[in-house]
PDB file of N, CA and C in Angstrom:
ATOM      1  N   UNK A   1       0.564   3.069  10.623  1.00  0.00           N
ATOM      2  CA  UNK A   1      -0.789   2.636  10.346  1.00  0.00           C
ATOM      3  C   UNK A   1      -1.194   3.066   8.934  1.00  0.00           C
ATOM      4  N   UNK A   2      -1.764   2.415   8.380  1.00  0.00           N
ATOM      5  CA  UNK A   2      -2.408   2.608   6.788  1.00  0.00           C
ATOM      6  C   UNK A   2      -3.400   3.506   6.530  1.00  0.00           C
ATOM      7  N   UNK A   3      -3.976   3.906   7.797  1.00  0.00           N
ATOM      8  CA  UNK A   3      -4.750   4.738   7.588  1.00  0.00           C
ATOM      9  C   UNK A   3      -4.761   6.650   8.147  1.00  0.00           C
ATOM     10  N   UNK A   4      -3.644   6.461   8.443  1.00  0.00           N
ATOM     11  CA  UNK A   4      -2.610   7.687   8.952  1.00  0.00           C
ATOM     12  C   UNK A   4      -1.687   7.888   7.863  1.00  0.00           C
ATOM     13  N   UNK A   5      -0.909   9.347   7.792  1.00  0.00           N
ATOM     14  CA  UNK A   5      -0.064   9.796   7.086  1.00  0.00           C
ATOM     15  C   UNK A   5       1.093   9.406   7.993  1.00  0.00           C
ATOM     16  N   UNK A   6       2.279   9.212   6.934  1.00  0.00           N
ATOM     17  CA  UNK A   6       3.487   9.098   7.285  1.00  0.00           C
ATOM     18  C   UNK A   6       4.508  10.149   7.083  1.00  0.00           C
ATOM     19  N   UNK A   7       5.696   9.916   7.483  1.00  0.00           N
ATOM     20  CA  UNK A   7       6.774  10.001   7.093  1.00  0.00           C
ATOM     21  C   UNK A   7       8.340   9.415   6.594  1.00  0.00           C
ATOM     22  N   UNK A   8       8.249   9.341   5.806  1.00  0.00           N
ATOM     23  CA  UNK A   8       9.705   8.637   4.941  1.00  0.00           C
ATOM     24  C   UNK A   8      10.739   8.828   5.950  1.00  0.00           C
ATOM     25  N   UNK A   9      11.151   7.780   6.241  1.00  0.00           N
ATOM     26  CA  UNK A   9      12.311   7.316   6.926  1.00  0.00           C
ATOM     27  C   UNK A   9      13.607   8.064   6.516  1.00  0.00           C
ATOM     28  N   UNK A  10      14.418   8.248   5.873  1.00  0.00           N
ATOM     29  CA  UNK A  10      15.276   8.469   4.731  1.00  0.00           C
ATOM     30  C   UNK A  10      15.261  10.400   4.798  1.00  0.00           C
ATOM     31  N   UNK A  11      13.962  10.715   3.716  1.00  0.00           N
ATOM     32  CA  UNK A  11      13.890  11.655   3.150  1.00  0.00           C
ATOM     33  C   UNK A  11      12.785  12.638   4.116  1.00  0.00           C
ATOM     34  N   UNK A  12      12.200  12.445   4.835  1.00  0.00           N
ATOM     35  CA  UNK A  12      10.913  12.976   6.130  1.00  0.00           C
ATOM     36  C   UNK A  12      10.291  13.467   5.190  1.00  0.00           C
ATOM     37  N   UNK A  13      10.465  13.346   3.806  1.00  0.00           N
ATOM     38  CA  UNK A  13       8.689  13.523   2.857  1.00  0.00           C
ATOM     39  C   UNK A  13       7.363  12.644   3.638  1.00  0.00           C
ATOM     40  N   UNK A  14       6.317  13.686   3.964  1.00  0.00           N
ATOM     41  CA  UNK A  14       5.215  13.026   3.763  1.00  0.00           C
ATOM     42  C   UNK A  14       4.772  11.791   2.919  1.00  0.00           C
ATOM     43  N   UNK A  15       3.834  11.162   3.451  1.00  0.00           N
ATOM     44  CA  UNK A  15       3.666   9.739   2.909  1.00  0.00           C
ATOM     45  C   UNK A  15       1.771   9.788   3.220  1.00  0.00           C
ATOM     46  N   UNK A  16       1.139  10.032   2.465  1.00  0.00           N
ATOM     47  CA  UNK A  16      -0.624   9.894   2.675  1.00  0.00           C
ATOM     48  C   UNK A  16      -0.995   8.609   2.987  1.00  0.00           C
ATOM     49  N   UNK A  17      -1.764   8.780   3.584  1.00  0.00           N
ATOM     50  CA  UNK A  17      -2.395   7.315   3.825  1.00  0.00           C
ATOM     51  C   UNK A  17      -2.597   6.498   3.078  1.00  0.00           C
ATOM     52  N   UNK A  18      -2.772   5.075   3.239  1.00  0.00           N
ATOM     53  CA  UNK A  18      -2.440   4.051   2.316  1.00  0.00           C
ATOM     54  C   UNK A  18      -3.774   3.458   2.264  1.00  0.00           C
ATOM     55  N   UNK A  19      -4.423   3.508   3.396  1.00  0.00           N
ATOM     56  CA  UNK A  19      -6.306   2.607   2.965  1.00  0.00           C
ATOM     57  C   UNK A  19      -6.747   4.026   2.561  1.00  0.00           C
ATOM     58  N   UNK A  20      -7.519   2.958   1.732  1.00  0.00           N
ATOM     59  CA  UNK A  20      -8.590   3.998   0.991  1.00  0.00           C
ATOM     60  C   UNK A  20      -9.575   4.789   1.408  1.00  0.00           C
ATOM     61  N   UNK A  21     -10.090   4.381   2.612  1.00  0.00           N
ATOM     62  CA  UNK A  21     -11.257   4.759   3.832  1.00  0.00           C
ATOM     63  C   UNK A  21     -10.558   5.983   3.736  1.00  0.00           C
ATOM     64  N   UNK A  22      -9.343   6.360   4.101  1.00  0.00           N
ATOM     65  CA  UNK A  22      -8.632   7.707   4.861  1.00  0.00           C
ATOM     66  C   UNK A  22      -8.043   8.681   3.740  1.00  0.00           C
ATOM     67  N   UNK A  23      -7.913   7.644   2.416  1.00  0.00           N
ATOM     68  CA  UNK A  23      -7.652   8.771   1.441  1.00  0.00           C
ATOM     69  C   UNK A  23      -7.773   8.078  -0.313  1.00  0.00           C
ATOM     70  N   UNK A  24      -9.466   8.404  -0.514  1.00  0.00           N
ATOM     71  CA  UNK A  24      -9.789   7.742  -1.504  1.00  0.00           C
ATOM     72  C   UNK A  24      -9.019   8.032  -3.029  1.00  0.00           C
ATOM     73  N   UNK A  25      -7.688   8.895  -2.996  1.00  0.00           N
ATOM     74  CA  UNK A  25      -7.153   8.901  -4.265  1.00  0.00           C
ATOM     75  C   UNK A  25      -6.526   7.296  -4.061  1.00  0.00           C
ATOM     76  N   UNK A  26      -5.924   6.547  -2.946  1.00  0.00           N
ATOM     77  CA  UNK A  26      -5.310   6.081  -3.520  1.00  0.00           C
ATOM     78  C   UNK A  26      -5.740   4.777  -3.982  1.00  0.00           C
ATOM     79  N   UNK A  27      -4.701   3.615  -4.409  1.00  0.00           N
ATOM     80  CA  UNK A  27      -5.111   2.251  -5.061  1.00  0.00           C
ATOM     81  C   UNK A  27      -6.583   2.481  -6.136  1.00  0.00           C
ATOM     82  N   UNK A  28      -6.321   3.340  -7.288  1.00  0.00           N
ATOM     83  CA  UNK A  28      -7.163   3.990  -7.779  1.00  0.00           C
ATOM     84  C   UNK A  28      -6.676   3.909  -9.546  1.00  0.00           C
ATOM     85  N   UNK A  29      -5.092   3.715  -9.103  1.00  0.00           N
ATOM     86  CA  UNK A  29      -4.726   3.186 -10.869  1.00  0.00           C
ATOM     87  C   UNK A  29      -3.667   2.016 -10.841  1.00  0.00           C
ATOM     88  N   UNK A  30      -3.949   1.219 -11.771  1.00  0.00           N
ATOM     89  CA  UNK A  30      -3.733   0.125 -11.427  1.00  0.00           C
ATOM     90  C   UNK A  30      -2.191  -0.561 -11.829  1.00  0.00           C
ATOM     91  N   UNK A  31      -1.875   0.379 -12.622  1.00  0.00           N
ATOM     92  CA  UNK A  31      -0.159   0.707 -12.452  1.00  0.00           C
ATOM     93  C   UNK A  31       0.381   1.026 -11.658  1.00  0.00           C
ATOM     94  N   UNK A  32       0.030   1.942 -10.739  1.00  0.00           N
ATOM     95  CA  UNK A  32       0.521   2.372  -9.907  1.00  0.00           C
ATOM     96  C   UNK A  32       0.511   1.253  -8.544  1.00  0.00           C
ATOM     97  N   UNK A  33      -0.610   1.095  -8.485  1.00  0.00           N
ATOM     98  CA  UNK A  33      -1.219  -0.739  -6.947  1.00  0.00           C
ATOM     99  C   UNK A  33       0.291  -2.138  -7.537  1.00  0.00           C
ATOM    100  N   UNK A  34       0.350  -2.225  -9.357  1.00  0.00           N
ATOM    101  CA  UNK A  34       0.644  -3.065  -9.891  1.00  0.00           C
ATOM    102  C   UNK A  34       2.577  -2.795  -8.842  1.00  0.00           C
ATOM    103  N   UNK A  35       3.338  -1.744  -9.122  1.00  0.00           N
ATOM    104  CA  UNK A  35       4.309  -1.180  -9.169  1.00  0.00           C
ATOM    105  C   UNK A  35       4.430  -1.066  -7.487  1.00  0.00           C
ATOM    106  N   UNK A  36       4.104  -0.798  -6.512  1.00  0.00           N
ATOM    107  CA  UNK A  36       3.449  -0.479  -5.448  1.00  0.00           C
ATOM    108  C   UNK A  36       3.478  -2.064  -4.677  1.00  0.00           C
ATOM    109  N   UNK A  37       2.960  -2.796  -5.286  1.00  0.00           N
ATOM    110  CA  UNK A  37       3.249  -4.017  -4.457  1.00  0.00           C
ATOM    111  C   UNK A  37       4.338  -5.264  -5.059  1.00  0.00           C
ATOM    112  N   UNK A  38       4.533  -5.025  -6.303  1.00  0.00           N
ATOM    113  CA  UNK A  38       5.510  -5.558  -6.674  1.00  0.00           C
ATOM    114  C   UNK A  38       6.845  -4.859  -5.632  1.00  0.00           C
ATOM    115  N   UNK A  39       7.372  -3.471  -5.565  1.00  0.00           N
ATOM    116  CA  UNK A  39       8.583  -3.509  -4.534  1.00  0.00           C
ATOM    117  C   UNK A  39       8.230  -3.575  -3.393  1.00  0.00           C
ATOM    118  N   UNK A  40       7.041  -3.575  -2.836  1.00  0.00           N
ATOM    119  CA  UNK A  40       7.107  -3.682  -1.307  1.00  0.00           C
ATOM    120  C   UNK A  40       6.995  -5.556  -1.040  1.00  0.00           C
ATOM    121  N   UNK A  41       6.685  -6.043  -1.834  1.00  0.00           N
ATOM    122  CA  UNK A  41       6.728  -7.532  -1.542  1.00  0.00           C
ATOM    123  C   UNK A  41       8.188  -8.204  -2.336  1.00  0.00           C
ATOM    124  N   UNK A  42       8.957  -7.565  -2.664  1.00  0.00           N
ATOM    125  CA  UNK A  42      10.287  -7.953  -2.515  1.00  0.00           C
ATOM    126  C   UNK A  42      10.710  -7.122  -1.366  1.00  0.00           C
ATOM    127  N   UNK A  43      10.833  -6.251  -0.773  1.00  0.00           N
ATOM    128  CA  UNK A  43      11.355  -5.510   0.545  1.00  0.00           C
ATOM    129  C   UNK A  43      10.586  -6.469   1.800  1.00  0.00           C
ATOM    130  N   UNK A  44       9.524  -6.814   1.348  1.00  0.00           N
ATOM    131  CA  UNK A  44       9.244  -7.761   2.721  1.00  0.00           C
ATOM    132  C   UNK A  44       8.728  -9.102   2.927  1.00  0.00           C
ATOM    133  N   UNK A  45       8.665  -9.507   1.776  1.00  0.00           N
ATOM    134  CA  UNK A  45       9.045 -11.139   1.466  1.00  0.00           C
ATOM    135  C   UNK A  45      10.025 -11.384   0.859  1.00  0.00           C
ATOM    136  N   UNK A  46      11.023 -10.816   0.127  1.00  0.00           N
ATOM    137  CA  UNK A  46      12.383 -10.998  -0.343  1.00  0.00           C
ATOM    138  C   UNK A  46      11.964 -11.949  -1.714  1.00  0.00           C
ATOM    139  N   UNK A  47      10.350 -11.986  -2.258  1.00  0.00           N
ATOM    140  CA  UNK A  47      10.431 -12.789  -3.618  1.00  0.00           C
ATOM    141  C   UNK A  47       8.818 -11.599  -3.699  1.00  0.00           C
ATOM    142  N   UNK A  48       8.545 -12.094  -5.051  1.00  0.00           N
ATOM    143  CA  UNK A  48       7.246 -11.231  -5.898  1.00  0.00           C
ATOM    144  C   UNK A  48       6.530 -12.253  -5.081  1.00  0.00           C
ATOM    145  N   UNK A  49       5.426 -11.718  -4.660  1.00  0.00           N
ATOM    146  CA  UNK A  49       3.994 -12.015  -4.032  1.00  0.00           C
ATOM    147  C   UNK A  49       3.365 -12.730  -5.147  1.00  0.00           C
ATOM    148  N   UNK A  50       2.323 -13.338  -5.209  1.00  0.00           N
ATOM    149  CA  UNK A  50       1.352 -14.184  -5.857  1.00  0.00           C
ATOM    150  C   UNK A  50       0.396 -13.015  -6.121  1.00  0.00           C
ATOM    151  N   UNK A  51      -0.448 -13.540  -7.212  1.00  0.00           N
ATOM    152  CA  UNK A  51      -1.642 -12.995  -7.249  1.00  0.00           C
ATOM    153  C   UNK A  51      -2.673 -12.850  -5.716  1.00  0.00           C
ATOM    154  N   UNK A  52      -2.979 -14.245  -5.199  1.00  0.00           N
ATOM    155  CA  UNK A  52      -3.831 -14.088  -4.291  1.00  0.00           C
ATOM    156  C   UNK A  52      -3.157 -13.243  -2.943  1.00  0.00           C
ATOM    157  N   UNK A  53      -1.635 -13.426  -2.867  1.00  0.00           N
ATOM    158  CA  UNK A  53      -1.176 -12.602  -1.678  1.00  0.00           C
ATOM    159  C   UNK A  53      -1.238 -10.713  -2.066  1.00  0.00           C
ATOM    160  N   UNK A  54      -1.124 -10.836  -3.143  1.00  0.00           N
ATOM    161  CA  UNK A  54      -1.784  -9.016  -3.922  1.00  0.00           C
ATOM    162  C   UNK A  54      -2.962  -8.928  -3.337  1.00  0.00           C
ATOM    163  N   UNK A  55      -4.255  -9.537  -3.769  1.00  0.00           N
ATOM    164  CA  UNK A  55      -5.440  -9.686  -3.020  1.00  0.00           C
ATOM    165  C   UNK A  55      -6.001  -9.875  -1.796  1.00  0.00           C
ATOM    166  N   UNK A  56      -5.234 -10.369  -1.220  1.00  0.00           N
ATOM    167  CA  UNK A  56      -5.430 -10.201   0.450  1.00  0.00           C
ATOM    168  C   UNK A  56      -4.843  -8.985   0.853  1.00  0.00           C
ATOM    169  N   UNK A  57      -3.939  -8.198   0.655  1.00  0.00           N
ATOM    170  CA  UNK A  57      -3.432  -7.012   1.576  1.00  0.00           C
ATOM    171  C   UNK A  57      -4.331  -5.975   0.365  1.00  0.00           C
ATOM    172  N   UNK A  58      -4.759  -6.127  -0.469  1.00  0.00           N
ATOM    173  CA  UNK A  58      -5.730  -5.029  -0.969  1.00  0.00           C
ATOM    174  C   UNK A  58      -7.110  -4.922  -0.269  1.00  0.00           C
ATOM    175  N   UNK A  59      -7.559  -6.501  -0.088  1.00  0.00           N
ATOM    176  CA  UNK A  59      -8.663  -7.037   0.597  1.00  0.00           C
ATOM    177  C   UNK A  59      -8.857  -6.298   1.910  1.00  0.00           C
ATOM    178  N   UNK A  60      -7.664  -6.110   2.765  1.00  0.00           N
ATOM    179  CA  UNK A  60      -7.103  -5.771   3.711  1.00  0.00           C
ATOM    180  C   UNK A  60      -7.482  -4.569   4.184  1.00  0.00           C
ATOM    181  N   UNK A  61      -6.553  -3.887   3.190  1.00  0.00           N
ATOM    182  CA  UNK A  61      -6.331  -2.256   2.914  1.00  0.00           C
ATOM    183  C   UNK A  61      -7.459  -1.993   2.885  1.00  0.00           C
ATOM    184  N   UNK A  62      -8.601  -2.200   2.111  1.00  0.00           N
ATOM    185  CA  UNK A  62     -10.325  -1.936   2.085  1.00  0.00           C
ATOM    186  C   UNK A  62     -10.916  -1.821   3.219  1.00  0.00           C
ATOM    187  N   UNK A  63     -10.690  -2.761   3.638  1.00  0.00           N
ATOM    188  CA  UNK A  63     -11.033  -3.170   5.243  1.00  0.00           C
ATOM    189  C   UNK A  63     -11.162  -2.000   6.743  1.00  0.00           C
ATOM    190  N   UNK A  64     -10.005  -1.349   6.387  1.00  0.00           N
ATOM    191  CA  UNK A  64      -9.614  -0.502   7.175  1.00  0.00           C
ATOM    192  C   UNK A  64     -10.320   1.103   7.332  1.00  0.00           C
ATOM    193  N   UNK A  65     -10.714   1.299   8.593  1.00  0.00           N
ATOM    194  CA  UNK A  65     -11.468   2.427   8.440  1.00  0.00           C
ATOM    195  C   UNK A  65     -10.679   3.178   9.563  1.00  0.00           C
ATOM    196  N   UNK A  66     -10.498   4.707   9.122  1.00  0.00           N
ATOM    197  CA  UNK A  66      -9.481   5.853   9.770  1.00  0.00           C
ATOM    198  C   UNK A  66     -10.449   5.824  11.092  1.00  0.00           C
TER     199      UNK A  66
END
């Protein structure tokens, strides 16, 4: 859930929550959101996302309250 902490699959590093409701550092610089959804939308659409598909799962992410 996005609004829960994780853990890395791989490495069991902690992973902070991903909506902002639950942890307002993040999606906060825009290199980082830019970098951030560029590899996760090749890992799970297998091509770069669109502008408006960036905007809906940010839209999204907002949305969400812990």
């Amino acid at each position: 859930m996005p609004v829960q902490a994780g853990r890395h699959a791989a490495t069991g590093r902690t992973i902070a929550a991903l909506a902002p409701a639950a942890n307002p550092a993040r999606l906060t610089d825009p290199a980082k959101v830019e970098k951030w959804l560029g590899r996760n939308c090749k890992d799970v659409a297998g091509r770069a996302c669109s502008a408006q598909e960036k905007a809906d799962v940010l839209t999204w992410l907002n949305t969400l309250q812990p």
